[in-house]
N, C-alpha and C. Protein backbone atom coordinates (compact mmCIF):
# COMPACT_ATOMS: atom_id res chain seq x y z
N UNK A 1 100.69 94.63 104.07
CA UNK A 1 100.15 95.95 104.38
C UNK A 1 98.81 95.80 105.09
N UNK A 2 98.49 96.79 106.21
CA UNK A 2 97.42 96.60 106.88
C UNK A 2 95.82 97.49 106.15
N UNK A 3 95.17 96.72 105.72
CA UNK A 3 93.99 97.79 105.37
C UNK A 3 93.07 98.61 106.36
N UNK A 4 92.54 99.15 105.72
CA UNK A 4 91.57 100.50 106.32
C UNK A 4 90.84 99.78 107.20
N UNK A 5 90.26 98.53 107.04
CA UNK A 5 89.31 97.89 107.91
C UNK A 5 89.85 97.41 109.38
N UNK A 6 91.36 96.93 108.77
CA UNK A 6 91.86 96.40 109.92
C UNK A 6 92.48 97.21 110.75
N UNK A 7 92.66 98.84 110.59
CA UNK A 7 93.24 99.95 111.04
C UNK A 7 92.18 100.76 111.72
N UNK A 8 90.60 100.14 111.44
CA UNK A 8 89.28 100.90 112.13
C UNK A 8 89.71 99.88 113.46
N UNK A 9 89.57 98.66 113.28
CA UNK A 9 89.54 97.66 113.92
C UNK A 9 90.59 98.15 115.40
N UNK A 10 91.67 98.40 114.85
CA UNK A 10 92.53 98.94 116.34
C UNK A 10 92.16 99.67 116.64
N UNK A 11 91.41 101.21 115.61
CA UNK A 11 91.01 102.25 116.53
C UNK A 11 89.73 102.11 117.26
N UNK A 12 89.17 101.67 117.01
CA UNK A 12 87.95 101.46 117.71
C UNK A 12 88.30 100.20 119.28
N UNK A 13 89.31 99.83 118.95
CA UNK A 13 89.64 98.77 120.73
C UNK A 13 90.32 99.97 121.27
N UNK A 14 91.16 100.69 120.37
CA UNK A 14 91.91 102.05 121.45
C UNK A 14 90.83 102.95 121.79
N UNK A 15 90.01 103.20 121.29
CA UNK A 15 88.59 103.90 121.61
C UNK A 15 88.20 103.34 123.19
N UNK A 16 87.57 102.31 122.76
CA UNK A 16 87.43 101.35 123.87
C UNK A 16 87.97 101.78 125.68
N UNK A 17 89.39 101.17 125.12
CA UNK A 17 90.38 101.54 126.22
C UNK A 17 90.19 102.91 127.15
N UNK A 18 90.64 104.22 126.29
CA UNK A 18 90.79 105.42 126.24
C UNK A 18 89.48 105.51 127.38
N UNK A 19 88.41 105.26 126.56
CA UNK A 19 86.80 105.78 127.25
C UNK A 19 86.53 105.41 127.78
N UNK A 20 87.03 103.93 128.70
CA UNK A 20 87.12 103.15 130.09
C UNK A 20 87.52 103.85 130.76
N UNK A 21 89.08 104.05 130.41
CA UNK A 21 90.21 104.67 131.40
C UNK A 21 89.75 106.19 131.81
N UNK A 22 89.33 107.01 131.27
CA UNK A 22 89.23 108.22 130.89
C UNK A 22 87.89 108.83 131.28
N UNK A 23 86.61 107.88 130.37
CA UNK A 23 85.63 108.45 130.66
C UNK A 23 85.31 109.50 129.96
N UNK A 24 84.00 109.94 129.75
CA UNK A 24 83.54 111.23 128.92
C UNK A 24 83.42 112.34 129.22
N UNK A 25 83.69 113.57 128.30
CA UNK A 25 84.00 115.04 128.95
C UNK A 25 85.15 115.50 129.36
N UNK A 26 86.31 115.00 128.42
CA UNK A 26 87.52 115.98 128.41
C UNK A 26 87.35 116.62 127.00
N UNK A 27 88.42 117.49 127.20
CA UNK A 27 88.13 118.12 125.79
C UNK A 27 88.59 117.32 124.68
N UNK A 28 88.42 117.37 123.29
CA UNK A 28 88.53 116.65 122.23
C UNK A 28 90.43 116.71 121.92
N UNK A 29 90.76 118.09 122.54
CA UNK A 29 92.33 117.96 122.55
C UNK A 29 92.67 116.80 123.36
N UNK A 30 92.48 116.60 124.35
CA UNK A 30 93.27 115.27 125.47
C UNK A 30 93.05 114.04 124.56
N UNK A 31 91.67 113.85 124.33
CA UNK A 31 92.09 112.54 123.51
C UNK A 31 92.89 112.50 122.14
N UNK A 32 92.60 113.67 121.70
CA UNK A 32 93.43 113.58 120.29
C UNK A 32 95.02 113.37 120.64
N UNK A 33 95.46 113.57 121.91
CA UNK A 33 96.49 112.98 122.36
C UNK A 33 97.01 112.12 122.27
N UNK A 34 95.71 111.19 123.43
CA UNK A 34 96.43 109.88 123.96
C UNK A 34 95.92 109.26 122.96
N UNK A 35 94.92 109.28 122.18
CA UNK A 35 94.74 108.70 120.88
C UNK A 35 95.84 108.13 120.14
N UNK A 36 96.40 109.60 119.77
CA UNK A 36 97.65 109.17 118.98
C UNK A 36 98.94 108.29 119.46
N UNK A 37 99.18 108.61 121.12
CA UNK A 37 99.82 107.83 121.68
C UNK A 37 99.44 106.25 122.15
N UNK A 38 98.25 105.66 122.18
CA UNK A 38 97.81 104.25 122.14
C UNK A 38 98.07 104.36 120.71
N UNK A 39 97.26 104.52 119.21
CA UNK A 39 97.86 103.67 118.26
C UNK A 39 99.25 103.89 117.78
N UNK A 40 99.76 104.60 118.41
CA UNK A 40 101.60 104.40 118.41
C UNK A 40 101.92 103.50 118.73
N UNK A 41 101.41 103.15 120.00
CA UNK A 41 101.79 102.21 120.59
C UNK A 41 101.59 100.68 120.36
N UNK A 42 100.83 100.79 119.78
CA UNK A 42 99.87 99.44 118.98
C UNK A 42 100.81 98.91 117.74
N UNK A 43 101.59 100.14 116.93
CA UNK A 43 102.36 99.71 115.89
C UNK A 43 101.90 100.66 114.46
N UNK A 44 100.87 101.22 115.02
CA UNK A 44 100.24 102.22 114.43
C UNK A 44 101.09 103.51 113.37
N UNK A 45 101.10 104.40 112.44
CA UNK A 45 101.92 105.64 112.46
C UNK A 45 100.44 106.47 112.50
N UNK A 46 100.98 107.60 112.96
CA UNK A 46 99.91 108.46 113.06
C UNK A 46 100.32 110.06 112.92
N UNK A 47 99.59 110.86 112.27
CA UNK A 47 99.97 112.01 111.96
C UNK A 47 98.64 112.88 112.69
N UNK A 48 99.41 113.67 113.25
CA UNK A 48 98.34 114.58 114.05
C UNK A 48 97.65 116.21 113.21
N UNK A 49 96.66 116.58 113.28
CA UNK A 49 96.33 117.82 112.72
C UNK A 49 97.52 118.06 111.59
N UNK A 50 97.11 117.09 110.61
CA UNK A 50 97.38 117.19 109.14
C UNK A 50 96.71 118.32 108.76
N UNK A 51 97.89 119.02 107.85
CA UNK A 51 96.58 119.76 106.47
C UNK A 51 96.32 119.54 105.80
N UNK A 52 95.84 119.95 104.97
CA UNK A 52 95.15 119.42 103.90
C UNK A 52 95.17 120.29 102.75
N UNK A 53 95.64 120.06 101.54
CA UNK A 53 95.39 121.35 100.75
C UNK A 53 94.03 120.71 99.31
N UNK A 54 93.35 122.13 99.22
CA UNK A 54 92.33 121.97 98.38
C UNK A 54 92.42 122.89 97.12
N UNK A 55 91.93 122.21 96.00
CA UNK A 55 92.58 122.76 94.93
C UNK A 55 91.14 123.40 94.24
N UNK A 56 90.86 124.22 94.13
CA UNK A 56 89.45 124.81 93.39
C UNK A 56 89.97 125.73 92.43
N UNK A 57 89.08 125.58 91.29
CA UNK A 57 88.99 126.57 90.11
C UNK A 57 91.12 127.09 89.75
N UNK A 58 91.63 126.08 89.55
CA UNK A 58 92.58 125.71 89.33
C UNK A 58 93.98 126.08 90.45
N UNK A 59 93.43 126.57 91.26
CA UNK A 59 94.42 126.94 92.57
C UNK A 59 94.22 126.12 93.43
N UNK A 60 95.54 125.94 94.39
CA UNK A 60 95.62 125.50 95.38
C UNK A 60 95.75 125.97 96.43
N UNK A 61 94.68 125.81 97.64
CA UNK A 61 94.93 126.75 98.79
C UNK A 61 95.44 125.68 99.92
N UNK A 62 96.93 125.54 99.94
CA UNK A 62 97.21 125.13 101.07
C UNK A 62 96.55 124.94 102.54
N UNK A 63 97.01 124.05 103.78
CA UNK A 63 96.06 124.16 104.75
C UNK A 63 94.58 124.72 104.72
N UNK A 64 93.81 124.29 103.88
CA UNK A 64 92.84 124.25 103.52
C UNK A 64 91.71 123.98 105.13
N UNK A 65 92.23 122.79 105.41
CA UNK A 65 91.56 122.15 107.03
C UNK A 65 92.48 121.28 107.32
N UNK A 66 92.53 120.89 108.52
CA UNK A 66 93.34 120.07 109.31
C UNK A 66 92.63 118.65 109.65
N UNK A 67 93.10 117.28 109.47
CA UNK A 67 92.81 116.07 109.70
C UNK A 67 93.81 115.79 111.01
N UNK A 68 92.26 115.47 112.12
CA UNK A 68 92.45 115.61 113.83
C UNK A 68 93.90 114.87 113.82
N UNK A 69 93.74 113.26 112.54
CA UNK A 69 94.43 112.50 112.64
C UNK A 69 94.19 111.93 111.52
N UNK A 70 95.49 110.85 111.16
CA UNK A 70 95.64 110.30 110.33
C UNK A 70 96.58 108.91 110.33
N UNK A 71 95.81 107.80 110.27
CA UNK A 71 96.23 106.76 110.39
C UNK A 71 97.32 106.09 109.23
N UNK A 72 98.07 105.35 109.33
CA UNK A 72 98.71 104.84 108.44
C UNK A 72 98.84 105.50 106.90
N UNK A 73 98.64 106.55 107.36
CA UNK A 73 98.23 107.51 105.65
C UNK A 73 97.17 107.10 105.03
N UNK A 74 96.28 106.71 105.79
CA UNK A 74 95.09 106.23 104.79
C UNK A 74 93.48 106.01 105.46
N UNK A 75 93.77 106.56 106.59
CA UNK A 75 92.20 106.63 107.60
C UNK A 75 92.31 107.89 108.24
N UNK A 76 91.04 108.55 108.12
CA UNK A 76 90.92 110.10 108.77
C UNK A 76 90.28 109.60 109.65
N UNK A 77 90.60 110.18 111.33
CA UNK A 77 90.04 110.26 112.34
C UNK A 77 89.13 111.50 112.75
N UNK A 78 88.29 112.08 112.95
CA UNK A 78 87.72 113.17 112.86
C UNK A 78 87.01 112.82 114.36
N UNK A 79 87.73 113.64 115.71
CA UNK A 79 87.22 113.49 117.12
C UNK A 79 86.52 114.56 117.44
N UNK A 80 85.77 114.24 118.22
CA UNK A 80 84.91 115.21 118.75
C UNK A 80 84.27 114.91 120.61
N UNK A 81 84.11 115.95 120.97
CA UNK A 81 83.96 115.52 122.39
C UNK A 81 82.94 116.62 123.11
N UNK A 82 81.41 115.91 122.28
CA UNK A 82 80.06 116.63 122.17
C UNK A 82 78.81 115.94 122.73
N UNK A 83 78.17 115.92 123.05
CA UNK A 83 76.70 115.93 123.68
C UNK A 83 76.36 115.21 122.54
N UNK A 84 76.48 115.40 121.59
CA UNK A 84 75.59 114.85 119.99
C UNK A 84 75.94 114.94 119.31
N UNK A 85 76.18 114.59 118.30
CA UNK A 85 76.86 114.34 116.84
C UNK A 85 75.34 114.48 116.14
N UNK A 86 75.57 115.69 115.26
CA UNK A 86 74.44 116.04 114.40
C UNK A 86 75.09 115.54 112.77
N UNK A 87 74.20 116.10 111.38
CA UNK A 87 74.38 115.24 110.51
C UNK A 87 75.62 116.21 109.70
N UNK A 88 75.86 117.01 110.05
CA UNK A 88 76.71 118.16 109.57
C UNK A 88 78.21 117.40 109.74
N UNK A 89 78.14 116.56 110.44
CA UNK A 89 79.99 116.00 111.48
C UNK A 89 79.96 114.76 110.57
N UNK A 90 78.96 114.35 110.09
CA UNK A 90 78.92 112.79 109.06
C UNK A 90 79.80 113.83 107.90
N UNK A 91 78.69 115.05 106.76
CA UNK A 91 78.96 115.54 106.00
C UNK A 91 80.78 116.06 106.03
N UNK A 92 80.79 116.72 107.20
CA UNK A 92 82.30 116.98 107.00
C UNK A 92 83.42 116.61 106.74
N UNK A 93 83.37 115.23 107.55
CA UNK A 93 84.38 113.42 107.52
C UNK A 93 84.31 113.01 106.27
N UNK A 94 82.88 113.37 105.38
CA UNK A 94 82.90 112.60 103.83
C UNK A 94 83.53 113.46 102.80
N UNK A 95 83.51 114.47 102.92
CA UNK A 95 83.87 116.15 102.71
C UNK A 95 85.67 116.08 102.81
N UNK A 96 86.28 115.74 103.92
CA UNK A 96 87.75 115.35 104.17
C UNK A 96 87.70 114.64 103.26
N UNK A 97 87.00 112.91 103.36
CA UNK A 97 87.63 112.24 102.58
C UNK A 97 88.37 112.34 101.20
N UNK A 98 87.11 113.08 100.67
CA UNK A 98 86.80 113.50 99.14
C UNK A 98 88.00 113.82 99.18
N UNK A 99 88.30 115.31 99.44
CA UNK A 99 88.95 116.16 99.31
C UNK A 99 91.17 115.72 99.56
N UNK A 100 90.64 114.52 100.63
CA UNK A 100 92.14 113.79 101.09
C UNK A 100 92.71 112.67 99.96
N UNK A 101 91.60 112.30 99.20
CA UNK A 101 91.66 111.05 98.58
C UNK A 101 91.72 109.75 99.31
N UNK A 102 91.21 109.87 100.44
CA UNK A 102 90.92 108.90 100.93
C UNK A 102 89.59 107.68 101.07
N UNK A 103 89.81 106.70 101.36
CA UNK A 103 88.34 105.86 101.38
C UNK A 103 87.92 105.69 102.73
N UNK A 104 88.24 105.71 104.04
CA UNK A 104 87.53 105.17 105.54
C UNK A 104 87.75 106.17 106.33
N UNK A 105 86.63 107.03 106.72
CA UNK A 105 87.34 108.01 108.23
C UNK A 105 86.00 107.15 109.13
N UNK A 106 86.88 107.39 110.63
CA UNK A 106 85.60 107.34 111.73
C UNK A 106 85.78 108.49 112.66
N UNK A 107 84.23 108.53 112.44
CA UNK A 107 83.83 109.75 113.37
C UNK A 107 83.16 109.43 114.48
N UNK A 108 84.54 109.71 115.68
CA UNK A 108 84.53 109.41 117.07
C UNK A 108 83.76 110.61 118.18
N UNK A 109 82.76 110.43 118.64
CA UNK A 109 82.43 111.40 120.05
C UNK A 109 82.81 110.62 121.28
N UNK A 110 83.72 111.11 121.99
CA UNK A 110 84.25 111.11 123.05
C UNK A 110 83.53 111.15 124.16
N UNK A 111 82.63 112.23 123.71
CA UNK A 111 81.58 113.24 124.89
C UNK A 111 80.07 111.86 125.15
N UNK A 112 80.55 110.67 124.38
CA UNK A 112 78.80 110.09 124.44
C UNK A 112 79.80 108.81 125.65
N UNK A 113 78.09 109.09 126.95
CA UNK A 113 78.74 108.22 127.31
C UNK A 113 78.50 106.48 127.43
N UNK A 114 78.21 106.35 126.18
CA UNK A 114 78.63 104.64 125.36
C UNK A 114 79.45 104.96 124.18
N UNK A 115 80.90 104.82 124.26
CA UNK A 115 81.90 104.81 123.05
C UNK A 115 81.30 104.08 122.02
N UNK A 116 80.91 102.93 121.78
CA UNK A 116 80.11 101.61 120.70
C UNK A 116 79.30 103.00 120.03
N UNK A 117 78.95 103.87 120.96
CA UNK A 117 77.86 104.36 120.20
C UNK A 117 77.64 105.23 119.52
N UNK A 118 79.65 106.08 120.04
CA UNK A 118 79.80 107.38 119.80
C UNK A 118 81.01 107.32 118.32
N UNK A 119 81.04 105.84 117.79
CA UNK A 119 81.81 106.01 116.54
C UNK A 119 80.99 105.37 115.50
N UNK A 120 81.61 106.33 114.27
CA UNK A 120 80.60 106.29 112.84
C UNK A 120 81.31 106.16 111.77
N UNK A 121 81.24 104.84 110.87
CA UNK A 121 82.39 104.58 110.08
C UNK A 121 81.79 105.67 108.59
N UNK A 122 82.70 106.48 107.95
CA UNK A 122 82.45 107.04 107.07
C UNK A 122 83.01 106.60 105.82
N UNK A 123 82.35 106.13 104.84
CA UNK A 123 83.25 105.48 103.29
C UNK A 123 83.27 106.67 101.80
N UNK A 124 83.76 106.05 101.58
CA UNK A 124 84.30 107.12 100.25
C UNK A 124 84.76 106.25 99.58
N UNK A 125 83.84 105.01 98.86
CA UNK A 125 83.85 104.17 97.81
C UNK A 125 84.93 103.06 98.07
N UNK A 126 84.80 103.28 99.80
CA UNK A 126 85.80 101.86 99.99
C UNK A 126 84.49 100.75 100.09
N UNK A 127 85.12 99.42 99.91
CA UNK A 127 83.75 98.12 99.85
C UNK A 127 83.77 97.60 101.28
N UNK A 128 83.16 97.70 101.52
CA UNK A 128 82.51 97.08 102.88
C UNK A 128 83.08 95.75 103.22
C-alpha cells in the first residue's frame, strides 16, 4: 500500500508538470481537472469534489463541504488558483482533515507563479 507521503510525493511532481505546461491563472476548475487526470494517469485513484458529511450535536448533515479531491482515499487536495494564500486556506485543509478523518492534505495555489512555493503540506497527527 502506498502512504500519504509517497502520494504527496506524486502530487507535488504532477504539480510540477501541470504549472510548466500550463502556467498560472486558469481558474482552479481547469486544474482540478487535469489534476485528476495526471494522477490517474500515474496509477493514482482519485475522487473529485467529494462530500463530506459532518455530524454535530448528534446529527448528521450530509454534504456538509466538498473535498476539491481526494487521493487514494486518504489525502485531501484543497486547490486554489489565487494571488495569495492567506492563513484562513491552512485553517480550512486542517478543518477537512479533522472532520474527513484524515491525516495529510496539500494546499496547492495554482495562481503563484513558483508552484515549490504555492504548495503547503497540512497534518492531522500524521508523523513526519
Amino acid at each position: 500500500m502506498i502512504t500519504e507521503n509517497e502520494i504527496a510525493k506524486v502530487v507535488v511532481d504532477a504539480c510540477y508538470r501541470i504549472h510548466m505546461t500550463l502556467g498560472a491563472g486558469l481558474l482552479e476548475s481547469v486544474y482540478n481537472r487535469v489534476l485528476a487526470y495526471e494522477l490517474q494517469r500515474r496509477g493514482l485513484t482519485v475522487a473529485r469534489e467529494v462530500p463530506i458529511t459532518v455530524t454535530y450535536d448528534g446529527i448528521q448533515f450530509d454534504q456538509a463541504f466538498f473535498a476539491d479531491i481526494i487521493v487514494n482515499g486518504c489525502v485531501i487536495l484543497e486547490l486554489k488558483s489565487v494571488e495569495k494564500i492567506i492563513p484562513v486556506h491552512n485553517k480550512q485543509l486542517l478543518t477537512y482533515l479533522r472532520l474527513a478523518n484524515m491525516r495529510l492534505g496539500l494546499l496547492i495555489n495554482f495562481g503563484n507563479p513558483h508552484i515549490g512555493e504555492g504548495i503547503t503540506r497540512v497534518v492531522n497527527g500524521l508523523n513526519e
